[in-house]
PDB file of N, CA and C in Angstrom:
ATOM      1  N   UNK A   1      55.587  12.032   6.204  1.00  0.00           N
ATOM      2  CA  UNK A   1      55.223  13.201   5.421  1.00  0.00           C
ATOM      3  C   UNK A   1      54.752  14.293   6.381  1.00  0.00           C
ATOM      4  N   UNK A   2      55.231  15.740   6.507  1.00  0.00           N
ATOM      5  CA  UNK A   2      54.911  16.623   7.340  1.00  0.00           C
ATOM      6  C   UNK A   2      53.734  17.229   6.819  1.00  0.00           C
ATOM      7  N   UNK A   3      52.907  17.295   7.431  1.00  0.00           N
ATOM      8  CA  UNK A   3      51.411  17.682   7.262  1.00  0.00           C
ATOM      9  C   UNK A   3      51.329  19.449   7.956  1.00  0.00           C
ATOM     10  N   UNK A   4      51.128  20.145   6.843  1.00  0.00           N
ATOM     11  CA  UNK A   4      50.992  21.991   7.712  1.00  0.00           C
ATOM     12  C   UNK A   4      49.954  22.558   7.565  1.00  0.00           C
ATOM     13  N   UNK A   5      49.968  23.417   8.430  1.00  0.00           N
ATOM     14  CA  UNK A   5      48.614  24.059   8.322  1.00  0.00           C
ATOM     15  C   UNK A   5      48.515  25.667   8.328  1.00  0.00           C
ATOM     16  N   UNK A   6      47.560  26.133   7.996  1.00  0.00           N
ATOM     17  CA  UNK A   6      47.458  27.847   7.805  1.00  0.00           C
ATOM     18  C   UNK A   6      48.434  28.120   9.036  1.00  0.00           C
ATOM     19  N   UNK A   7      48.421  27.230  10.561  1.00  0.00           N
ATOM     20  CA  UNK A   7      48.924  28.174  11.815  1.00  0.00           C
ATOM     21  C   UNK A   7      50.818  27.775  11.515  1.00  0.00           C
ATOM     22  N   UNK A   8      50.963  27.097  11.041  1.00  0.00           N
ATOM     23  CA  UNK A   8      52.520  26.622  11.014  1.00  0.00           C
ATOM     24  C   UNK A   8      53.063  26.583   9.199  1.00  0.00           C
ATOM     25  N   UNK A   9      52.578  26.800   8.320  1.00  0.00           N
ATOM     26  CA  UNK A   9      53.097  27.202   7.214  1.00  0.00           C
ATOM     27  C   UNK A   9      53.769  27.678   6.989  1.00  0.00           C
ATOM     28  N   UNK A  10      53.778  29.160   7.831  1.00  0.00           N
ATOM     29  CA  UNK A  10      55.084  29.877   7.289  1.00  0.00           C
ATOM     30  C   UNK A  10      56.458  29.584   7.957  1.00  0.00           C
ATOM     31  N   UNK A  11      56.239  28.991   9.405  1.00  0.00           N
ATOM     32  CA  UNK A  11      57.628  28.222   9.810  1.00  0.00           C
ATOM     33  C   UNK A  11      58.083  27.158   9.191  1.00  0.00           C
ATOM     34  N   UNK A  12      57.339  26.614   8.523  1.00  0.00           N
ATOM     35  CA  UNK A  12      57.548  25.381   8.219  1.00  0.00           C
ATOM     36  C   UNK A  12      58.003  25.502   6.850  1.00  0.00           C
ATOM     37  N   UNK A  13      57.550  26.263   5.755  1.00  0.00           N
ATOM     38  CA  UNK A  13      57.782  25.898   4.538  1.00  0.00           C
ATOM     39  C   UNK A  13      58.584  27.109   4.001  1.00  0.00           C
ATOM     40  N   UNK A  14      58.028  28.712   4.593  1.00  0.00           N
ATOM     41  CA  UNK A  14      58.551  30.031   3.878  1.00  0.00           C
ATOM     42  C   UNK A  14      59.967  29.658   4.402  1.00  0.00           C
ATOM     43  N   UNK A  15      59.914  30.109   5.779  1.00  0.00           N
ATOM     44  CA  UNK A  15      61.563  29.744   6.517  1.00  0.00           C
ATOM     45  C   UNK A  15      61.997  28.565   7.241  1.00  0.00           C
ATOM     46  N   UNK A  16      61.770  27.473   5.615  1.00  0.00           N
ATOM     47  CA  UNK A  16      62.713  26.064   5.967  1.00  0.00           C
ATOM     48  C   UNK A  16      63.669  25.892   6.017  1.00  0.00           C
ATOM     49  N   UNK A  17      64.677  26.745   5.302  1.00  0.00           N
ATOM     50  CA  UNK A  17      66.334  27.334   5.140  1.00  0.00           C
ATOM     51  C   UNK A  17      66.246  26.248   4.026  1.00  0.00           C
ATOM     52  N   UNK A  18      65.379  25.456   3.781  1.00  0.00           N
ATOM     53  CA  UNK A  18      65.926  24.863   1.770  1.00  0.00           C
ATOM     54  C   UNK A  18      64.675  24.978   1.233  1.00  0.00           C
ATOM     55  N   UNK A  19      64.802  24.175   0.227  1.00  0.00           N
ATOM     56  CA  UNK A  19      63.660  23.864  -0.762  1.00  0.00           C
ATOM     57  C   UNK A  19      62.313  23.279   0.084  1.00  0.00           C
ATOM     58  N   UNK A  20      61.557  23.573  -0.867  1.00  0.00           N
ATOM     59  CA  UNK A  20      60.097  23.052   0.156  1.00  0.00           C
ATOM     60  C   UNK A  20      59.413  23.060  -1.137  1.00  0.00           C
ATOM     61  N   UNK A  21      58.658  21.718  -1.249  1.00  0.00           N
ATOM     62  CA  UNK A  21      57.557  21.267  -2.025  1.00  0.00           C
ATOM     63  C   UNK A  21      56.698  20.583  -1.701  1.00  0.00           C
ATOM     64  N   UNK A  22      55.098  21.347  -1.754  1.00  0.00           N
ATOM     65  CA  UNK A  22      53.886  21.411  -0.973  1.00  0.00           C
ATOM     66  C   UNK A  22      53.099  20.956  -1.614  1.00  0.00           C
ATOM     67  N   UNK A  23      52.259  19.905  -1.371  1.00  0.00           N
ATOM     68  CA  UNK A  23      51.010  19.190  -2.000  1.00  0.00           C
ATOM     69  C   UNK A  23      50.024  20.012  -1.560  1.00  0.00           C
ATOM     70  N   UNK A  24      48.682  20.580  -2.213  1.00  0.00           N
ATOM     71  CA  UNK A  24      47.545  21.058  -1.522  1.00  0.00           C
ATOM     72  C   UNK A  24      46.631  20.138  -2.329  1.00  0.00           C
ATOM     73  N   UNK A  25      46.178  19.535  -1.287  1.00  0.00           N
ATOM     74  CA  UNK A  25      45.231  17.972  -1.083  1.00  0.00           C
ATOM     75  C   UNK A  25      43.866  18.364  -0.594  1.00  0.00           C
ATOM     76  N   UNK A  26      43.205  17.301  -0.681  1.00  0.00           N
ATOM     77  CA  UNK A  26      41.661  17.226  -0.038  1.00  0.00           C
ATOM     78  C   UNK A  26      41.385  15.813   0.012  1.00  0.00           C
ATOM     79  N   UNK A  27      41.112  15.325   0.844  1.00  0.00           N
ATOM     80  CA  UNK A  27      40.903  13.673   1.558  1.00  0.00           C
ATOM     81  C   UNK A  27      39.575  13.258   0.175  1.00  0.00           C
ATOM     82  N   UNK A  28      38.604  14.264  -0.280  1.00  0.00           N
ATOM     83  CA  UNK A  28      37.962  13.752  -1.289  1.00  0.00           C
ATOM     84  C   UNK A  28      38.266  13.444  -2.681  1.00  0.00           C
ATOM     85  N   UNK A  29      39.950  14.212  -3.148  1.00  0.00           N
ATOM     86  CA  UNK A  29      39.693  14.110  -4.325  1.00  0.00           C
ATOM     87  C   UNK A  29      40.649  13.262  -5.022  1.00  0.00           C
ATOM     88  N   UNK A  30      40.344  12.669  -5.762  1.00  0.00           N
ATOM     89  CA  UNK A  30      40.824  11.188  -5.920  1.00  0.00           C
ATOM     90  C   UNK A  30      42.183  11.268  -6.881  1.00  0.00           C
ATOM     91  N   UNK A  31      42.055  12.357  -7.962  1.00  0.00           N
ATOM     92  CA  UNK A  31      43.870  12.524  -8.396  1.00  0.00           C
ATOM     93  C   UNK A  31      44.872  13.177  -6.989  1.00  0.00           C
ATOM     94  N   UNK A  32      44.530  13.657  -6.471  1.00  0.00           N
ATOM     95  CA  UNK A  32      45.410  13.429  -4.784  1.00  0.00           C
ATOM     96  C   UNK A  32      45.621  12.309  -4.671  1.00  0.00           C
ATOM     97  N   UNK A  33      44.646  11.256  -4.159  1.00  0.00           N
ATOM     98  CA  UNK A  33      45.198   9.916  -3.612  1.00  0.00           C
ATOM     99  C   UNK A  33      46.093   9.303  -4.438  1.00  0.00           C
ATOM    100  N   UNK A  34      45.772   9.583  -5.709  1.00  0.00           N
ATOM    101  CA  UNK A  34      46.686   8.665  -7.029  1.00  0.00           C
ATOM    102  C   UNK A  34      47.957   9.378  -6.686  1.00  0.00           C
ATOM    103  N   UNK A  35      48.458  10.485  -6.733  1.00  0.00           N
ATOM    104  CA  UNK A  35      49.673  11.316  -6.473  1.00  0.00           C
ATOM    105  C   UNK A  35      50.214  10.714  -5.200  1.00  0.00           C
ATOM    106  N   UNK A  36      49.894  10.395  -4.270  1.00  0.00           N
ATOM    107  CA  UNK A  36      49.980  10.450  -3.004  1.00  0.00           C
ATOM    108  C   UNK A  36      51.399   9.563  -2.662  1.00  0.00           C
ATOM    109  N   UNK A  37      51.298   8.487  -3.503  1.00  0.00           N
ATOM    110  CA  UNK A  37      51.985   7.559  -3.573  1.00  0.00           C
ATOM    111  C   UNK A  37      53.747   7.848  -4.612  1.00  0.00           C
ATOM    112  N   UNK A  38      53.664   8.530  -5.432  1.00  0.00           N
ATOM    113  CA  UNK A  38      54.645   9.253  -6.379  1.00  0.00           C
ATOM    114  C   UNK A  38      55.069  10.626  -5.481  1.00  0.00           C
ATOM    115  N   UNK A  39      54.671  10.976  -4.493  1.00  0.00           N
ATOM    116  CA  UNK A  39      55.068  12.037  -3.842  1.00  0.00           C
ATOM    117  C   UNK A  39      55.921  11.944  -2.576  1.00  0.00           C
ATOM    118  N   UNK A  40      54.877  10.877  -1.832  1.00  0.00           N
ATOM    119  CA  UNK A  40      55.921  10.100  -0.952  1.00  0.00           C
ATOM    120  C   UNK A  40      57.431   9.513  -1.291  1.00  0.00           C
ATOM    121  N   UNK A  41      57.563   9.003  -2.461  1.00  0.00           N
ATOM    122  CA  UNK A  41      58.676   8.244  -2.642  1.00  0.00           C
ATOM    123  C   UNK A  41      59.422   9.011  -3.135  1.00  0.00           C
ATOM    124  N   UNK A  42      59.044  10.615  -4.197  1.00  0.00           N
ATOM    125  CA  UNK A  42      60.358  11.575  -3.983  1.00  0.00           C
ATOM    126  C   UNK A  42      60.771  12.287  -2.835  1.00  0.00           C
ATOM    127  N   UNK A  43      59.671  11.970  -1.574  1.00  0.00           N
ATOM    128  CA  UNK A  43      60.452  12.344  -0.319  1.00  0.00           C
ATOM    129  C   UNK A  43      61.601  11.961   0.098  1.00  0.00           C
ATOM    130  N   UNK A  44      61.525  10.501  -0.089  1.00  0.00           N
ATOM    131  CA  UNK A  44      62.553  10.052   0.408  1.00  0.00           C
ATOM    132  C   UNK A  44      63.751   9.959  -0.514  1.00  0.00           C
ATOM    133  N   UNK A  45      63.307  10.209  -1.811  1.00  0.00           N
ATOM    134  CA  UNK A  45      64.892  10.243  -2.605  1.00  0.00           C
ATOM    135  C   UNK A  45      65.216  11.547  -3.109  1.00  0.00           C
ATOM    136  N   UNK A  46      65.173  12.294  -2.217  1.00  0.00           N
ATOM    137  CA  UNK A  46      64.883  13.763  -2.318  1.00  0.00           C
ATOM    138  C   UNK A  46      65.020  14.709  -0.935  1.00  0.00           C
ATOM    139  N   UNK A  47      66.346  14.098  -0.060  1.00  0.00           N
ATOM    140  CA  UNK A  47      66.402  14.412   1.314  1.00  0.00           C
ATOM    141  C   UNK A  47      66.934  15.994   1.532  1.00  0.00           C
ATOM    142  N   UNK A  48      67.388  16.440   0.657  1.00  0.00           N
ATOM    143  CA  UNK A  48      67.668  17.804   0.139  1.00  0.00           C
ATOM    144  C   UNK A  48      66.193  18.964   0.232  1.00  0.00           C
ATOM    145  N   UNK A  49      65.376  18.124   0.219  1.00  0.00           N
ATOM    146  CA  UNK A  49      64.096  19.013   0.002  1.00  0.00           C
ATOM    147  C   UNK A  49      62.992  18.832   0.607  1.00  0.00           C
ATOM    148  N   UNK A  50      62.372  19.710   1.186  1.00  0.00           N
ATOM    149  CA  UNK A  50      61.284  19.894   2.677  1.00  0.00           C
ATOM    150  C   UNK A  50      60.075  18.914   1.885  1.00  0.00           C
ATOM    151  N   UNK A  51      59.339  18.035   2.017  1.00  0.00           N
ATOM    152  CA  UNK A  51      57.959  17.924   1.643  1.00  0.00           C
ATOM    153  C   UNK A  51      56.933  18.006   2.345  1.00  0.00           C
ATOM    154  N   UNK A  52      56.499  18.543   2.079  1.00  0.00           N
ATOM    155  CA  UNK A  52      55.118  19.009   2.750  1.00  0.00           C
ATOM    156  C   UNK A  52      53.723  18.599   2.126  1.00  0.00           C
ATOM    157  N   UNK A  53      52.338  18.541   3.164  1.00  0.00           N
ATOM    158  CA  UNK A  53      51.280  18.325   2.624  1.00  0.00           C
ATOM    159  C   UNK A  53      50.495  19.262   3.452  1.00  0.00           C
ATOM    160  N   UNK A  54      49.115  19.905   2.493  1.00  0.00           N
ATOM    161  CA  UNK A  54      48.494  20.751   3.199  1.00  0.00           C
ATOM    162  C   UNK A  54      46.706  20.315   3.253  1.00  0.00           C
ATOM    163  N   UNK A  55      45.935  19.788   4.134  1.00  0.00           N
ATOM    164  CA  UNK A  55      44.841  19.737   3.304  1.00  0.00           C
ATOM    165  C   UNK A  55      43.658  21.121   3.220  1.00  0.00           C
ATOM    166  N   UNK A  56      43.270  21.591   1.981  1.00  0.00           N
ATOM    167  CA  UNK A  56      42.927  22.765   1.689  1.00  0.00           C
ATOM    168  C   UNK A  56      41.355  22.655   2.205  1.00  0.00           C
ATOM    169  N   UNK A  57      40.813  21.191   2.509  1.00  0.00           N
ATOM    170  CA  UNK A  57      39.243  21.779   3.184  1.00  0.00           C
ATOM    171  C   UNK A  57      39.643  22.236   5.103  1.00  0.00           C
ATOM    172  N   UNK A  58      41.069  22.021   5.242  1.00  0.00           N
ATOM    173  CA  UNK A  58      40.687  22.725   6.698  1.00  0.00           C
ATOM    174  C   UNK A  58      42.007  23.694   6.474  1.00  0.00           C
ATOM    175  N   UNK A  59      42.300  24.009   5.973  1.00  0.00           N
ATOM    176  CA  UNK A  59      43.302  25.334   5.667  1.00  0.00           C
ATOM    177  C   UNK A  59      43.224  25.904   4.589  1.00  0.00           C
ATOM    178  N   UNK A  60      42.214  26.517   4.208  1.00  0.00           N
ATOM    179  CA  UNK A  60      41.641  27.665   3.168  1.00  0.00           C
ATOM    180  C   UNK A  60      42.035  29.046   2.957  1.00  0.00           C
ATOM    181  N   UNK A  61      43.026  28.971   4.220  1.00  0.00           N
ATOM    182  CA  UNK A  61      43.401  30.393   4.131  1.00  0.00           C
ATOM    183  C   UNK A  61      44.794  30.480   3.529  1.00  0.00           C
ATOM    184  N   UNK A  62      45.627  29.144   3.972  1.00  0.00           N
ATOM    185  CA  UNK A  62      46.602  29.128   2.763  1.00  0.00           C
ATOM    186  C   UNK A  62      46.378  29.224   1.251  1.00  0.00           C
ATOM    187  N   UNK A  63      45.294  28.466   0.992  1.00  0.00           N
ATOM    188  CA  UNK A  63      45.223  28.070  -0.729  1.00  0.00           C
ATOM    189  C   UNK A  63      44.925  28.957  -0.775  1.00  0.00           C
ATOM    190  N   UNK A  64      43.918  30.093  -0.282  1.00  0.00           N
ATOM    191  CA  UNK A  64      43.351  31.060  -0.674  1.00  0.00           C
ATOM    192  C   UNK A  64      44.544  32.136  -0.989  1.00  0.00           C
ATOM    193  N   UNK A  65      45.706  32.680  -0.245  1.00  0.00           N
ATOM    194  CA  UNK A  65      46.848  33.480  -0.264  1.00  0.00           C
ATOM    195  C   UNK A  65      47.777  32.697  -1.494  1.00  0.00           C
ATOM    196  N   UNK A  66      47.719  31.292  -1.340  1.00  0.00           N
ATOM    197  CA  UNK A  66      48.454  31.230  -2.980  1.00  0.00           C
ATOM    198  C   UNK A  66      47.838  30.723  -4.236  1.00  0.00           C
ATOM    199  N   UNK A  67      46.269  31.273  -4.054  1.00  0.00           N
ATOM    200  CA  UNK A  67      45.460  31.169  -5.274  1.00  0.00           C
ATOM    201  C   UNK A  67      45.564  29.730  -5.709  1.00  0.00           C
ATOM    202  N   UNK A  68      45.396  28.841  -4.550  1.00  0.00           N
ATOM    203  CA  UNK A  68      45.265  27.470  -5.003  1.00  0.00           C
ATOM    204  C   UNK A  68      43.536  27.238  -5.645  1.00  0.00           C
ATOM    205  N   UNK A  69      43.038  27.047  -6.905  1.00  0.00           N
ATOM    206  CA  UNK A  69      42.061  26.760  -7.567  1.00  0.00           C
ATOM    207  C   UNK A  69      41.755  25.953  -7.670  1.00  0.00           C
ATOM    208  N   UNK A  70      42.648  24.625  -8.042  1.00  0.00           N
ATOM    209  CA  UNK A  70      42.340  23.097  -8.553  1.00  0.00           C
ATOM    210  C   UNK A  70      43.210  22.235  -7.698  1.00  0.00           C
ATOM    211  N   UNK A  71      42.979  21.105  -7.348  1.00  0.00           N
ATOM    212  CA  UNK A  71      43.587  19.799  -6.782  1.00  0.00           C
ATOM    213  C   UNK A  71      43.762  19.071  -7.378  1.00  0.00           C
ATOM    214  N   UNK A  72      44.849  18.198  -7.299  1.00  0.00           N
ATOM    215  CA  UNK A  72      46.076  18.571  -6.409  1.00  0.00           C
ATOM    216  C   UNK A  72      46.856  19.248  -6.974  1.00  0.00           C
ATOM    217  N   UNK A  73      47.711  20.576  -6.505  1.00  0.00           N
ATOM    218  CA  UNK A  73      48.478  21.798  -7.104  1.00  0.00           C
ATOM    219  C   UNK A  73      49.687  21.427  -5.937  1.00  0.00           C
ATOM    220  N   UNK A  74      50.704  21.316  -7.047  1.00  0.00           N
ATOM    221  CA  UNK A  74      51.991  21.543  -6.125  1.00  0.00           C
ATOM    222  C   UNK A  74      52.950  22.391  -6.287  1.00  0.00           C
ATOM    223  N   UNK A  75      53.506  23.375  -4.986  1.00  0.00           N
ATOM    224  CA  UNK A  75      53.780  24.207  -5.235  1.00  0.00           C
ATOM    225  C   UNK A  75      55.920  24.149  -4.587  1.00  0.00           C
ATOM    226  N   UNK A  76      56.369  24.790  -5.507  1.00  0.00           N
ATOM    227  CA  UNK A  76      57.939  24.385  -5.092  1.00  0.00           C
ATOM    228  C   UNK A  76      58.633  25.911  -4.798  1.00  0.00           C
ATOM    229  N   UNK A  77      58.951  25.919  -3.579  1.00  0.00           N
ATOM    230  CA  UNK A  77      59.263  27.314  -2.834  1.00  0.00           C
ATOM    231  C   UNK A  77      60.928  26.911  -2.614  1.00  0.00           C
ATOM    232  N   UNK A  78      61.282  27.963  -3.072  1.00  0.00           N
ATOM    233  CA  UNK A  78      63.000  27.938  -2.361  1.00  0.00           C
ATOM    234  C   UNK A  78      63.059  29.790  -1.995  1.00  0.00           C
ATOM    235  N   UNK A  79      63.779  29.729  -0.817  1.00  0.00           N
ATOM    236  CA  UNK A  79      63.638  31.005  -0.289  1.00  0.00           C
ATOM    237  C   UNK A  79      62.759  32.077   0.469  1.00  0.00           C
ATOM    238  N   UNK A  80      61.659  31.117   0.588  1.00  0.00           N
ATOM    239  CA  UNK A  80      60.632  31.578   0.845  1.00  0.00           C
ATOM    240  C   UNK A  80      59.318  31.978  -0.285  1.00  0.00           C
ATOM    241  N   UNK A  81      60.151  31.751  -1.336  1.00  0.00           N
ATOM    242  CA  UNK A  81      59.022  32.184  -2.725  1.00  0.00           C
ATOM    243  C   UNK A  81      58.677  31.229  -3.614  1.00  0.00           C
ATOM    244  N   UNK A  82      57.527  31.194  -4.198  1.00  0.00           N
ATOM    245  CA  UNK A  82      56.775  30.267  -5.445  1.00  0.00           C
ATOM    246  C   UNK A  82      58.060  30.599  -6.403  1.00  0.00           C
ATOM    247  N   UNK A  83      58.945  29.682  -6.385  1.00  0.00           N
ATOM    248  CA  UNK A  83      59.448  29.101  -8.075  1.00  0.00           C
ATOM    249  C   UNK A  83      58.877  28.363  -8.841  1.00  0.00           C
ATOM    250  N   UNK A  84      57.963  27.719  -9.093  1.00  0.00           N
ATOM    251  CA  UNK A  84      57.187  26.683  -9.620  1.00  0.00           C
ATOM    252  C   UNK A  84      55.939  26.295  -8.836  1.00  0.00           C
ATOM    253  N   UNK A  85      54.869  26.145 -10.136  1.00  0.00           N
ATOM    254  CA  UNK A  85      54.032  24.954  -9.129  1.00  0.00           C
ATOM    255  C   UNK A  85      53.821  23.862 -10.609  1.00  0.00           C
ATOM    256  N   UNK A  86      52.810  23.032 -10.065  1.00  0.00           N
ATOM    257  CA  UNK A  86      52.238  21.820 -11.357  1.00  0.00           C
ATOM    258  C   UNK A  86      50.630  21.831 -11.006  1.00  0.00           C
ATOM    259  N   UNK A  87      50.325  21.574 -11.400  1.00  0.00           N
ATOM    260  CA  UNK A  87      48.523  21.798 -11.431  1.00  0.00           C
ATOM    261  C   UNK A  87      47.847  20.102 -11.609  1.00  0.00           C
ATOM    262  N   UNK A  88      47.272  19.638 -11.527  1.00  0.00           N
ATOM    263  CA  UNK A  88      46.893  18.215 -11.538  1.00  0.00           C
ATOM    264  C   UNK A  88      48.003  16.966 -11.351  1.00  0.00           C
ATOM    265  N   UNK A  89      47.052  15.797 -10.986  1.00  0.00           N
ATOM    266  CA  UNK A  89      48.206  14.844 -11.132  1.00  0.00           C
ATOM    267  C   UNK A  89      48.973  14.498 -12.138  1.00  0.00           C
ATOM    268  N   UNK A  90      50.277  14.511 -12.104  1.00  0.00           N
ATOM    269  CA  UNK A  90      51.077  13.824 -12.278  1.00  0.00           C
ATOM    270  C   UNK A  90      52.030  12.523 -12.181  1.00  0.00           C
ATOM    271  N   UNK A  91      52.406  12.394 -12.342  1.00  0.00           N
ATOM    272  CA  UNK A  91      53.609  11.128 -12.795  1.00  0.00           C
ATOM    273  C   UNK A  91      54.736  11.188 -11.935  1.00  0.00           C
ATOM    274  N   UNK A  92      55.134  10.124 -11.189  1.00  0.00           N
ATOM    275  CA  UNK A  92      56.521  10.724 -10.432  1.00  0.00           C
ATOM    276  C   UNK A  92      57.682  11.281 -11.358  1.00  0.00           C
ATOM    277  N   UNK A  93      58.264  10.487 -12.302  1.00  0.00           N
ATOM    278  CA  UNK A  93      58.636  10.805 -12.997  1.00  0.00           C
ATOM    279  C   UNK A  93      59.029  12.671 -13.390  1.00  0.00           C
ATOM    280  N   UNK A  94      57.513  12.952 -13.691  1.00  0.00           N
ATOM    281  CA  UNK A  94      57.761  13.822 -14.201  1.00  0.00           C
ATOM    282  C   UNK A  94      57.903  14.895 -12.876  1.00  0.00           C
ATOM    283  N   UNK A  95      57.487  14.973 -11.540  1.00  0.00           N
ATOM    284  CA  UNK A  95      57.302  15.434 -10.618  1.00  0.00           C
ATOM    285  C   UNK A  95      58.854  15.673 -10.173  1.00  0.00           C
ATOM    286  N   UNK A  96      60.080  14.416 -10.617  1.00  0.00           N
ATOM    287  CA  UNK A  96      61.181  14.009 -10.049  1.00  0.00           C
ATOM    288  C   UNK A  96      61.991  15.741 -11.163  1.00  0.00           C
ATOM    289  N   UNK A  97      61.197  15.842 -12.539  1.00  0.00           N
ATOM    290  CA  UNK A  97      61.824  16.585 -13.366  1.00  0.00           C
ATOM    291  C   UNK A  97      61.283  17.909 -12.994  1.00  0.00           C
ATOM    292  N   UNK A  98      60.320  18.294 -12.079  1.00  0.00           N
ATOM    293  CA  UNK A  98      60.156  19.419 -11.745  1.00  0.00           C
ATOM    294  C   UNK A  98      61.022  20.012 -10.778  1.00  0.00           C
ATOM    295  N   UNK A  99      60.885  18.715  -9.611  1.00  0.00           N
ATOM    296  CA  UNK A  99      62.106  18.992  -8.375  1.00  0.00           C
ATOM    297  C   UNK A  99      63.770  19.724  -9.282  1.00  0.00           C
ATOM    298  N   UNK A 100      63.948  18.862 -10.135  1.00  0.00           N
ATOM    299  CA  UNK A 100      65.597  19.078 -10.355  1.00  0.00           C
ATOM    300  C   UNK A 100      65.173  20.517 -10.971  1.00  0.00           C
ATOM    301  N   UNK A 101      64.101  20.922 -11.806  1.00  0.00           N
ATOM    302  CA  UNK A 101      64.380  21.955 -12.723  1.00  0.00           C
ATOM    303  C   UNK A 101      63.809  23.226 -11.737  1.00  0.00           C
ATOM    304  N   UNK A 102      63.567  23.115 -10.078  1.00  0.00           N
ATOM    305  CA  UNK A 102      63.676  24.236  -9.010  1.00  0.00           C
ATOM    306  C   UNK A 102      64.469  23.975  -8.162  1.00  0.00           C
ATOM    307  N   UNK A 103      65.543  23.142  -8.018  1.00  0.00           N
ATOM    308  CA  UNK A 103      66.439  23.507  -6.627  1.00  0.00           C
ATOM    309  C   UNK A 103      67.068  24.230  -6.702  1.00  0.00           C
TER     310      UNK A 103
END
């Protein structure tokens, strides 16, 4: 799982040349860890699409520029821009139906 930060974000996720979908995490909060596991595994069945993780207590200046409020918020960029995000944990499942309904 590629882990980014305020200094490599925008190489990494604005100009990935595909899709990019970003976890913004915090090592304390516990619907993160539950996600953690449903996120990983659409990485890998999901090779079409960048995944990324950010954690927001040492990169504040990202969440702060995309008005990240609540954890865990995931956010799905194609082109460089917010097409979607989801706001709390979720379900892989349903996470798998967000991916298809932004590529």
């Amino acid at each position: 799982m590629l882990e980014v930060t305020d200094k490599n974000f925008e190489s990494e996720i604005i100009k990935a040349g595909k899709p990019a979908i970003v976890d913004f995490w915090a090592p304390w909060c516990g619907p993160c860890r539950v996600m953690a596991p449903a996120f990983e595994a659409l990485a890998a069945k999901n090779p079409d699409v960048k995944f990324a993780k950010i954690n927001v207590d040492e990169n504040n200046e990202t969440a702060n520029k995309y008005r990240v409020a609540s954890i865990p918020t995931v956010l799905f960029f194609k082109d460089g821009i917010i097409k979607d995000m989801s706001v709390g944990a979720v379900p892989e499942a349903a996470l798998q139906k967000f991916i298809e309904r932004n590529k």
